[in-house]
N, C-alpha and C. Protein backbone atom coordinates (compact mmCIF):
# COMPACT_ATOMS: atom_id res chain seq x y z
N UNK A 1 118.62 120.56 95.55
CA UNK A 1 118.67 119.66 96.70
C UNK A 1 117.92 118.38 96.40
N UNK A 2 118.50 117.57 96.77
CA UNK A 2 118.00 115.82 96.44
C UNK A 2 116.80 115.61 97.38
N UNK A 3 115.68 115.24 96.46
CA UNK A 3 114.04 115.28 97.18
C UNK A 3 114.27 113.66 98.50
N UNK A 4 114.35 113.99 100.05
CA UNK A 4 114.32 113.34 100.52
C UNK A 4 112.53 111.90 100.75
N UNK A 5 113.03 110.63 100.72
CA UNK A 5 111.83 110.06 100.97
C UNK A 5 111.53 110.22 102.34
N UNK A 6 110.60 110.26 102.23
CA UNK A 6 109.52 110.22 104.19
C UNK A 6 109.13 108.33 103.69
N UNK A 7 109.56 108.43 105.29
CA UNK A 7 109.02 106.85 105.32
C UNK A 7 108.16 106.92 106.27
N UNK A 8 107.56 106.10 106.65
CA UNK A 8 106.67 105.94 107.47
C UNK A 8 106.43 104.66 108.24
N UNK A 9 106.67 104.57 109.68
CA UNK A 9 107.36 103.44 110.54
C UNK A 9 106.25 103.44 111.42
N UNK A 10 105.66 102.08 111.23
CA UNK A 10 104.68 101.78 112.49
C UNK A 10 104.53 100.56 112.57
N UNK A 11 104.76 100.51 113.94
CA UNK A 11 105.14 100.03 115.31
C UNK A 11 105.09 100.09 116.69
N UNK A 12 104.38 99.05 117.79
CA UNK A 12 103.95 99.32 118.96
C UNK A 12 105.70 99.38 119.32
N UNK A 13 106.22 98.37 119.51
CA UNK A 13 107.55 98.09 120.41
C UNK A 13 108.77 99.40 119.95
N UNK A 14 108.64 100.35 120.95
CA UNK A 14 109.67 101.55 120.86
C UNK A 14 110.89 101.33 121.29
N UNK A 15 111.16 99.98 121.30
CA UNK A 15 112.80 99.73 121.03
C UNK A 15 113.11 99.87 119.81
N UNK A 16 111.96 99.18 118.87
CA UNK A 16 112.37 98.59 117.52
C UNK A 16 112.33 99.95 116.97
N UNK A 17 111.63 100.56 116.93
CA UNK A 17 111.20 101.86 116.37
C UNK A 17 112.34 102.60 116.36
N UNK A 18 112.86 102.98 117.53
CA UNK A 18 114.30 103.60 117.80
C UNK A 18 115.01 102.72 117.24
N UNK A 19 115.72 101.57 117.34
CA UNK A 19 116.71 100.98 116.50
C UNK A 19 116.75 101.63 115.19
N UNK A 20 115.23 100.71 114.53
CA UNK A 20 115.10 100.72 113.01
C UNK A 20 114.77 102.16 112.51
N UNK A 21 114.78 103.90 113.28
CA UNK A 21 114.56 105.46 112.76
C UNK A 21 116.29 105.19 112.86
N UNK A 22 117.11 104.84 113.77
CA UNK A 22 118.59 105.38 113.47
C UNK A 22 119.02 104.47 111.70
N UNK A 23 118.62 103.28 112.28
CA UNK A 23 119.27 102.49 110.85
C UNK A 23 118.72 103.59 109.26
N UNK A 24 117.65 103.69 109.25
CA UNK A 24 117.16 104.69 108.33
C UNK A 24 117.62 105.59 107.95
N UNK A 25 117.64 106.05 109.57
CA UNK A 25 117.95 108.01 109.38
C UNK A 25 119.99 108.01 108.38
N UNK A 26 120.47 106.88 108.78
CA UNK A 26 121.84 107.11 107.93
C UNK A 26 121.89 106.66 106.54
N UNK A 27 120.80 106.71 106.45
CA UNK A 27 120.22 107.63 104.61
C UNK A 27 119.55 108.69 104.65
N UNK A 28 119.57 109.50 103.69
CA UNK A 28 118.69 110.82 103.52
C UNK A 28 117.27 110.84 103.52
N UNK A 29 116.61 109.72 104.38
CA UNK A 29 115.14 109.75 104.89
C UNK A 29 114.67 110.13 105.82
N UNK A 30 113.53 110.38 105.77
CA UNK A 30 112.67 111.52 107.33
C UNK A 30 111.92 110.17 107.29
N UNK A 31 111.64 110.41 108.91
CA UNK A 31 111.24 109.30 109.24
C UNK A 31 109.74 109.87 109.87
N UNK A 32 108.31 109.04 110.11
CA UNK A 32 107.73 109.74 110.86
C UNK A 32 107.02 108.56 111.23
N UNK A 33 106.63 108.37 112.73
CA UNK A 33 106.72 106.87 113.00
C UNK A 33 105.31 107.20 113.84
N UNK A 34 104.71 105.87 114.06
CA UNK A 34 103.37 105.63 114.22
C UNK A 34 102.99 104.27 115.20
N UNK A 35 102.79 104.24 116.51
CA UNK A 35 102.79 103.17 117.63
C UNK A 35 101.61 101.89 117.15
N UNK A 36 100.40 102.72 116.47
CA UNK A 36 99.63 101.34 115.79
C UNK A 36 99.00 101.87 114.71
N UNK A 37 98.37 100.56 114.53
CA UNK A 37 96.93 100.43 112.83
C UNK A 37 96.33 101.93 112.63
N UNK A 38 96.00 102.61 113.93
CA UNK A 38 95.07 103.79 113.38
C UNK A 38 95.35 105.20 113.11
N UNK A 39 96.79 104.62 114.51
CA UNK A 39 97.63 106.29 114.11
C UNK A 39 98.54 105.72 112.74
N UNK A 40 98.76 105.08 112.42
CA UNK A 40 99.25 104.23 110.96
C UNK A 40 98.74 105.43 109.80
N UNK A 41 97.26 104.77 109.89
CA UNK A 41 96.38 105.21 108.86
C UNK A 41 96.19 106.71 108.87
N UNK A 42 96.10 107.39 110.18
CA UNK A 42 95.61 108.83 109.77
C UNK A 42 97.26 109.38 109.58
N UNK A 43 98.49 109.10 109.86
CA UNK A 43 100.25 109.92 109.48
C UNK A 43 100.08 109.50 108.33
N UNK A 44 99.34 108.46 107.66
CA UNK A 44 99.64 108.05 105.97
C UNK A 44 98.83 109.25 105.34
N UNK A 45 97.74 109.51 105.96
CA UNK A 45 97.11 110.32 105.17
C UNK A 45 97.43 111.49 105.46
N UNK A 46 98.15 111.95 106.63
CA UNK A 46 98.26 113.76 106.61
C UNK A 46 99.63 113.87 105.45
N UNK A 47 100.53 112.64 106.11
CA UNK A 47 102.28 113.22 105.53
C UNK A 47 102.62 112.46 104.14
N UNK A 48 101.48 111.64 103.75
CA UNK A 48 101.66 110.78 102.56
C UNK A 48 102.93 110.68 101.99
N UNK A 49 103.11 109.89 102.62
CA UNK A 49 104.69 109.24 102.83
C UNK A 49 104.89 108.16 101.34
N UNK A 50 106.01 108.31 101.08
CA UNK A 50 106.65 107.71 99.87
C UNK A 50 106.65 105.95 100.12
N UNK A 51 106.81 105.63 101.62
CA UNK A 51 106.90 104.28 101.57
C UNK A 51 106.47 103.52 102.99
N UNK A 52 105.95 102.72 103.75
CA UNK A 52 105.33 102.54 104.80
C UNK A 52 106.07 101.28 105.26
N UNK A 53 106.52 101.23 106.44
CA UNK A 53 107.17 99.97 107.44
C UNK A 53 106.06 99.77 108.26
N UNK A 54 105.59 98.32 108.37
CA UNK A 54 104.18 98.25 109.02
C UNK A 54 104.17 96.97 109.74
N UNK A 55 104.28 96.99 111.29
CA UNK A 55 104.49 95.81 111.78
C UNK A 55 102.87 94.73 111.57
N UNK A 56 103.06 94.15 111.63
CA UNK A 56 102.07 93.07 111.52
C UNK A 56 101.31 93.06 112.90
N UNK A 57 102.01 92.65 114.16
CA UNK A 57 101.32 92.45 115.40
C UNK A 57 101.26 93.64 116.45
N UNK A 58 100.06 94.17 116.32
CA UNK A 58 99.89 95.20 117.25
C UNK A 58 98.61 95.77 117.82
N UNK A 59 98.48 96.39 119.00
CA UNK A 59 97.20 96.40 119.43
C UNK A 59 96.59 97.70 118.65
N UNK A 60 95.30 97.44 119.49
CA UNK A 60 94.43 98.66 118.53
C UNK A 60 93.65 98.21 117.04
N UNK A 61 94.81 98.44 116.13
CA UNK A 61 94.47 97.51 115.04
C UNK A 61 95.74 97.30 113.96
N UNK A 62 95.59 95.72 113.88
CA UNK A 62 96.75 94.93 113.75
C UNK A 62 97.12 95.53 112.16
N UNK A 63 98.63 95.18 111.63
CA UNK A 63 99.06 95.46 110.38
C UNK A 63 98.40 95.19 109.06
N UNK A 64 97.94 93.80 109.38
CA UNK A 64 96.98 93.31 108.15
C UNK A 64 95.68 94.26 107.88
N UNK A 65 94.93 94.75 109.27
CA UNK A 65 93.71 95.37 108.91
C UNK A 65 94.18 96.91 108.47
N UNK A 66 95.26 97.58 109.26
CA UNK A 66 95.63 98.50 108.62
C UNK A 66 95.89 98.68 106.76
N UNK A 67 96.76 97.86 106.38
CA UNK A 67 97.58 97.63 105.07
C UNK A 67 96.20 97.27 104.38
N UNK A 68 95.38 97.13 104.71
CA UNK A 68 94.15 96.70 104.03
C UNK A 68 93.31 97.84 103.77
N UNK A 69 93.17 98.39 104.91
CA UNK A 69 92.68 100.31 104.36
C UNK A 69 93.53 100.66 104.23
N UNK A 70 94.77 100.92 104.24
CA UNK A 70 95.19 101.58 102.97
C UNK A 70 95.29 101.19 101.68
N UNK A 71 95.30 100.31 101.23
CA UNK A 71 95.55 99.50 100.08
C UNK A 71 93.94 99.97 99.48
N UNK A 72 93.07 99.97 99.78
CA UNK A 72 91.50 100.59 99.71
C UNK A 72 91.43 101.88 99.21
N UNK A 73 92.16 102.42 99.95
CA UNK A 73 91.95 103.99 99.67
C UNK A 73 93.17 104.60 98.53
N UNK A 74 92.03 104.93 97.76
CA UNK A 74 92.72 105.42 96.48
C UNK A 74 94.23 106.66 96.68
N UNK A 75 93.97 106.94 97.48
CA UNK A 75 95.34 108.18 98.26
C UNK A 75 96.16 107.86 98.52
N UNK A 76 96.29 106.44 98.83
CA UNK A 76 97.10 106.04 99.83
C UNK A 76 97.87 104.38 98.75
N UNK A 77 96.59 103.70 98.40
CA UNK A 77 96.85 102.49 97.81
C UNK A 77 97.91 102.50 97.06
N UNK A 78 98.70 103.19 96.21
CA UNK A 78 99.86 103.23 95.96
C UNK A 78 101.51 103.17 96.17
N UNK A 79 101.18 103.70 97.45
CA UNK A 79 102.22 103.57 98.55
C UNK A 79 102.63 102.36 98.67
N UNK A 80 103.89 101.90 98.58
CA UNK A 80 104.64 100.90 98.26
C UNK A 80 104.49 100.58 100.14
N UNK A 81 103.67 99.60 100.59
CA UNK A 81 103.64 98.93 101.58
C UNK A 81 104.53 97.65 102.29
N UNK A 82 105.67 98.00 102.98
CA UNK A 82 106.35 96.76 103.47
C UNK A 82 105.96 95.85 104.98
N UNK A 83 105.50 94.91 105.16
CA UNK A 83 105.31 94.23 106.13
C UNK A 83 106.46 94.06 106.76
N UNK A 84 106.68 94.24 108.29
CA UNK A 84 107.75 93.89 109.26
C UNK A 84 106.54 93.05 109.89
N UNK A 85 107.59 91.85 110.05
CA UNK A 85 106.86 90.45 111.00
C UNK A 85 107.01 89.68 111.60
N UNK A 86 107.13 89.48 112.91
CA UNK A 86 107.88 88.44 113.73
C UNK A 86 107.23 87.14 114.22
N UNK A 87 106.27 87.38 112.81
CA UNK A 87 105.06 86.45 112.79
C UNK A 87 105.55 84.75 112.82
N UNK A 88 106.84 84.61 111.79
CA UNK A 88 107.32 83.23 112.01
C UNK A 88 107.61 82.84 113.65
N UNK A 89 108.35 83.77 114.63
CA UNK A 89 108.57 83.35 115.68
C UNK A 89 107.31 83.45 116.70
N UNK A 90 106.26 84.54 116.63
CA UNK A 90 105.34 84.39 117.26
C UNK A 90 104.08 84.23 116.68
N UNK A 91 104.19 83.90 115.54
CA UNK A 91 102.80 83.64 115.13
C UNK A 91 101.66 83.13 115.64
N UNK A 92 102.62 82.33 116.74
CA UNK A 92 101.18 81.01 117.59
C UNK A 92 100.69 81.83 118.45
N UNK A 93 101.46 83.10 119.12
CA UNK A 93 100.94 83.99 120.20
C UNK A 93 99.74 84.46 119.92
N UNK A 94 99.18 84.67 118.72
CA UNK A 94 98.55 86.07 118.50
C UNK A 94 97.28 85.31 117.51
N UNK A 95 96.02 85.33 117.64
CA UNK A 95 95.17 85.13 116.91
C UNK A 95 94.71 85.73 115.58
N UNK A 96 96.22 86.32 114.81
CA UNK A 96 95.81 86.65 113.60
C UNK A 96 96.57 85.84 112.70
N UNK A 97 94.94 85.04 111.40
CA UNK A 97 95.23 84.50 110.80
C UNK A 97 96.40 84.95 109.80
N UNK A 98 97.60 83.63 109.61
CA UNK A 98 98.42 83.83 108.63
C UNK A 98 98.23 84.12 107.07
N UNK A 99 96.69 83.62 107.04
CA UNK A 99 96.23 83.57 105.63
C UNK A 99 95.95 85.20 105.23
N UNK A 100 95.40 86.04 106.28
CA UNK A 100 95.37 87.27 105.98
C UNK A 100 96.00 88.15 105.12
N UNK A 101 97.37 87.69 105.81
CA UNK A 101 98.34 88.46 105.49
C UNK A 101 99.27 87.99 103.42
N UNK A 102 98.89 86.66 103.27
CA UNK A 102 98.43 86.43 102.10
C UNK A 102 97.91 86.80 101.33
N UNK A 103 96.56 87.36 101.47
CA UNK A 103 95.71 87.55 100.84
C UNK A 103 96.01 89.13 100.36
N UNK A 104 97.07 90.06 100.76
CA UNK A 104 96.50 91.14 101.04
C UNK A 104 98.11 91.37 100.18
N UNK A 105 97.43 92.76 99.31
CA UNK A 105 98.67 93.17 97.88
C UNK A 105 99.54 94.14 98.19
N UNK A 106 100.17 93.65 99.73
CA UNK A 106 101.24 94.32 99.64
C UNK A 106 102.34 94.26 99.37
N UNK A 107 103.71 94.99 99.54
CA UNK A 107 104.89 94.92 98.53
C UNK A 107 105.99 94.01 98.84
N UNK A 108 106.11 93.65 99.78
CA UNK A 108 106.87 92.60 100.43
C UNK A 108 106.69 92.26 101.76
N UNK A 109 107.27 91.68 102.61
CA UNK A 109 107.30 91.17 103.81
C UNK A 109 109.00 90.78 104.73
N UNK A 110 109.25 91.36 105.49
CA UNK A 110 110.42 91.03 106.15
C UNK A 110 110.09 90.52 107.40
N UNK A 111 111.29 89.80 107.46
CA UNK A 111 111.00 89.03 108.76
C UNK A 111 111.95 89.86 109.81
N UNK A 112 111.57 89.54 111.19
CA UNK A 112 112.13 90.36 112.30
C UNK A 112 112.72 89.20 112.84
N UNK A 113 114.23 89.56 113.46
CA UNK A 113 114.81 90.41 113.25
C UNK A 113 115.45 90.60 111.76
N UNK A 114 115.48 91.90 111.67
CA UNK A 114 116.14 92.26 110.05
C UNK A 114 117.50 93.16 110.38
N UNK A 115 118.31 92.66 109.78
CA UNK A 115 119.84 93.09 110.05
C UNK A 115 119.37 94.35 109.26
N UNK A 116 120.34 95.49 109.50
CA UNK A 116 120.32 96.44 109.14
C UNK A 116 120.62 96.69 107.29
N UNK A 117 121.40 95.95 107.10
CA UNK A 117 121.87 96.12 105.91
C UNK A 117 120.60 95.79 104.79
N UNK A 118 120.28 94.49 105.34
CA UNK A 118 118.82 94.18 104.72
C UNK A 118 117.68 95.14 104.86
N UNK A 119 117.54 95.99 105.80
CA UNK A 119 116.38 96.89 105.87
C UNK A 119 116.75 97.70 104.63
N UNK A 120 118.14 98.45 104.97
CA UNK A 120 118.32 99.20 104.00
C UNK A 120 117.78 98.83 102.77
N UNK A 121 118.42 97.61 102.23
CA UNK A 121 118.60 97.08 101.22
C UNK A 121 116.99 97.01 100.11
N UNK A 122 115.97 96.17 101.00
CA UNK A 122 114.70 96.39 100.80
C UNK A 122 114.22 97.38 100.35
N UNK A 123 114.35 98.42 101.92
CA UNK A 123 113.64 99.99 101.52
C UNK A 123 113.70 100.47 100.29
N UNK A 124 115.75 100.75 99.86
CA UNK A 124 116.04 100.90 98.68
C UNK A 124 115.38 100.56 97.22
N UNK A 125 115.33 99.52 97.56
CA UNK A 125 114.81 98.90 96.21
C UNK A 125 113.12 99.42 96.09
N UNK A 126 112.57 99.66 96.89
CA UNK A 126 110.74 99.77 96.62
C UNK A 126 110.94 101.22 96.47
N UNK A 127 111.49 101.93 97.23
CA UNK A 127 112.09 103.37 96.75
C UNK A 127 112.45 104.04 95.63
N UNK A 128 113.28 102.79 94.94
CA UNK A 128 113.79 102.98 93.41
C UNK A 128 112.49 102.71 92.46
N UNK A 129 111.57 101.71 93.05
CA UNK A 129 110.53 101.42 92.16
C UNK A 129 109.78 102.66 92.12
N UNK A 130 109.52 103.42 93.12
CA UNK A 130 108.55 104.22 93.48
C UNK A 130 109.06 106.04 92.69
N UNK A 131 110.30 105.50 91.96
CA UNK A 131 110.98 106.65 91.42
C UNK A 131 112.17 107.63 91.76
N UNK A 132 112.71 107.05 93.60
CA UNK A 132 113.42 107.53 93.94
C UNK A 132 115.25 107.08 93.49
């Protein structure tokens, strides 16, 4: 049987969440999804997931400070980290610096909205890096 990836989807807005688990789920991925930064961090560490969808703007604690402990922690820092960000359209809303998210070694960045084909498309590829 073909070793399915667990992804790992976090995100406050449970529209997007539901959209973007169906777009997923019609690949052979388990999905296990996470509302912010902290429940983020402790599903990375119980289900250590093959690959992480991580919105940028969210309460509790935002994507950047999340992706930053994990990227820290040796368990986890490997995990091929993708930024979801709707930071170009609301960036001015939200008092987190853009430079942050610069600074910080994760694996790419998508912008929201992301057509489906492109999510796929992305996932795929950091997936393939990651050996799948």
């Amino acid at each position: 049987m073909e070793k399915r990836a667990k992804i790992l989807l976090v995100d406050d807005d449970a529209d997007f969440i539901e959209s973007t688990r169906i777009v997923l789920e019609s690949k052979p991925y388990q999905i296990i999804i996470a509302s912010n930064g902290d429940e983020g961090l402790r599903k990375a560490r119980e289900e250590k997931p093959d690959l992480i969808l991580m919105d940028v703007i969210m309460p509790i604690k935002d994507g950047f400070t999340a992706a930053e402990q994990l990227k820290k922690d040796p368990q986890l820092s490997k995990i091929p980290t993708l930024m979801l960000t709707a930071f170009a359209t609301k960036g001015r809303e939200t008092s987190i610096p853009v430079s942050r998210g610069l600074a910080l070694e994760t694996e790419d960045y998508i912008d929201k909205p992301v057509s489906p084909d492109e999510l796929l498309a992305r996932v795929a590829k950091h997936l393939k890096k990651a050996g799948f």
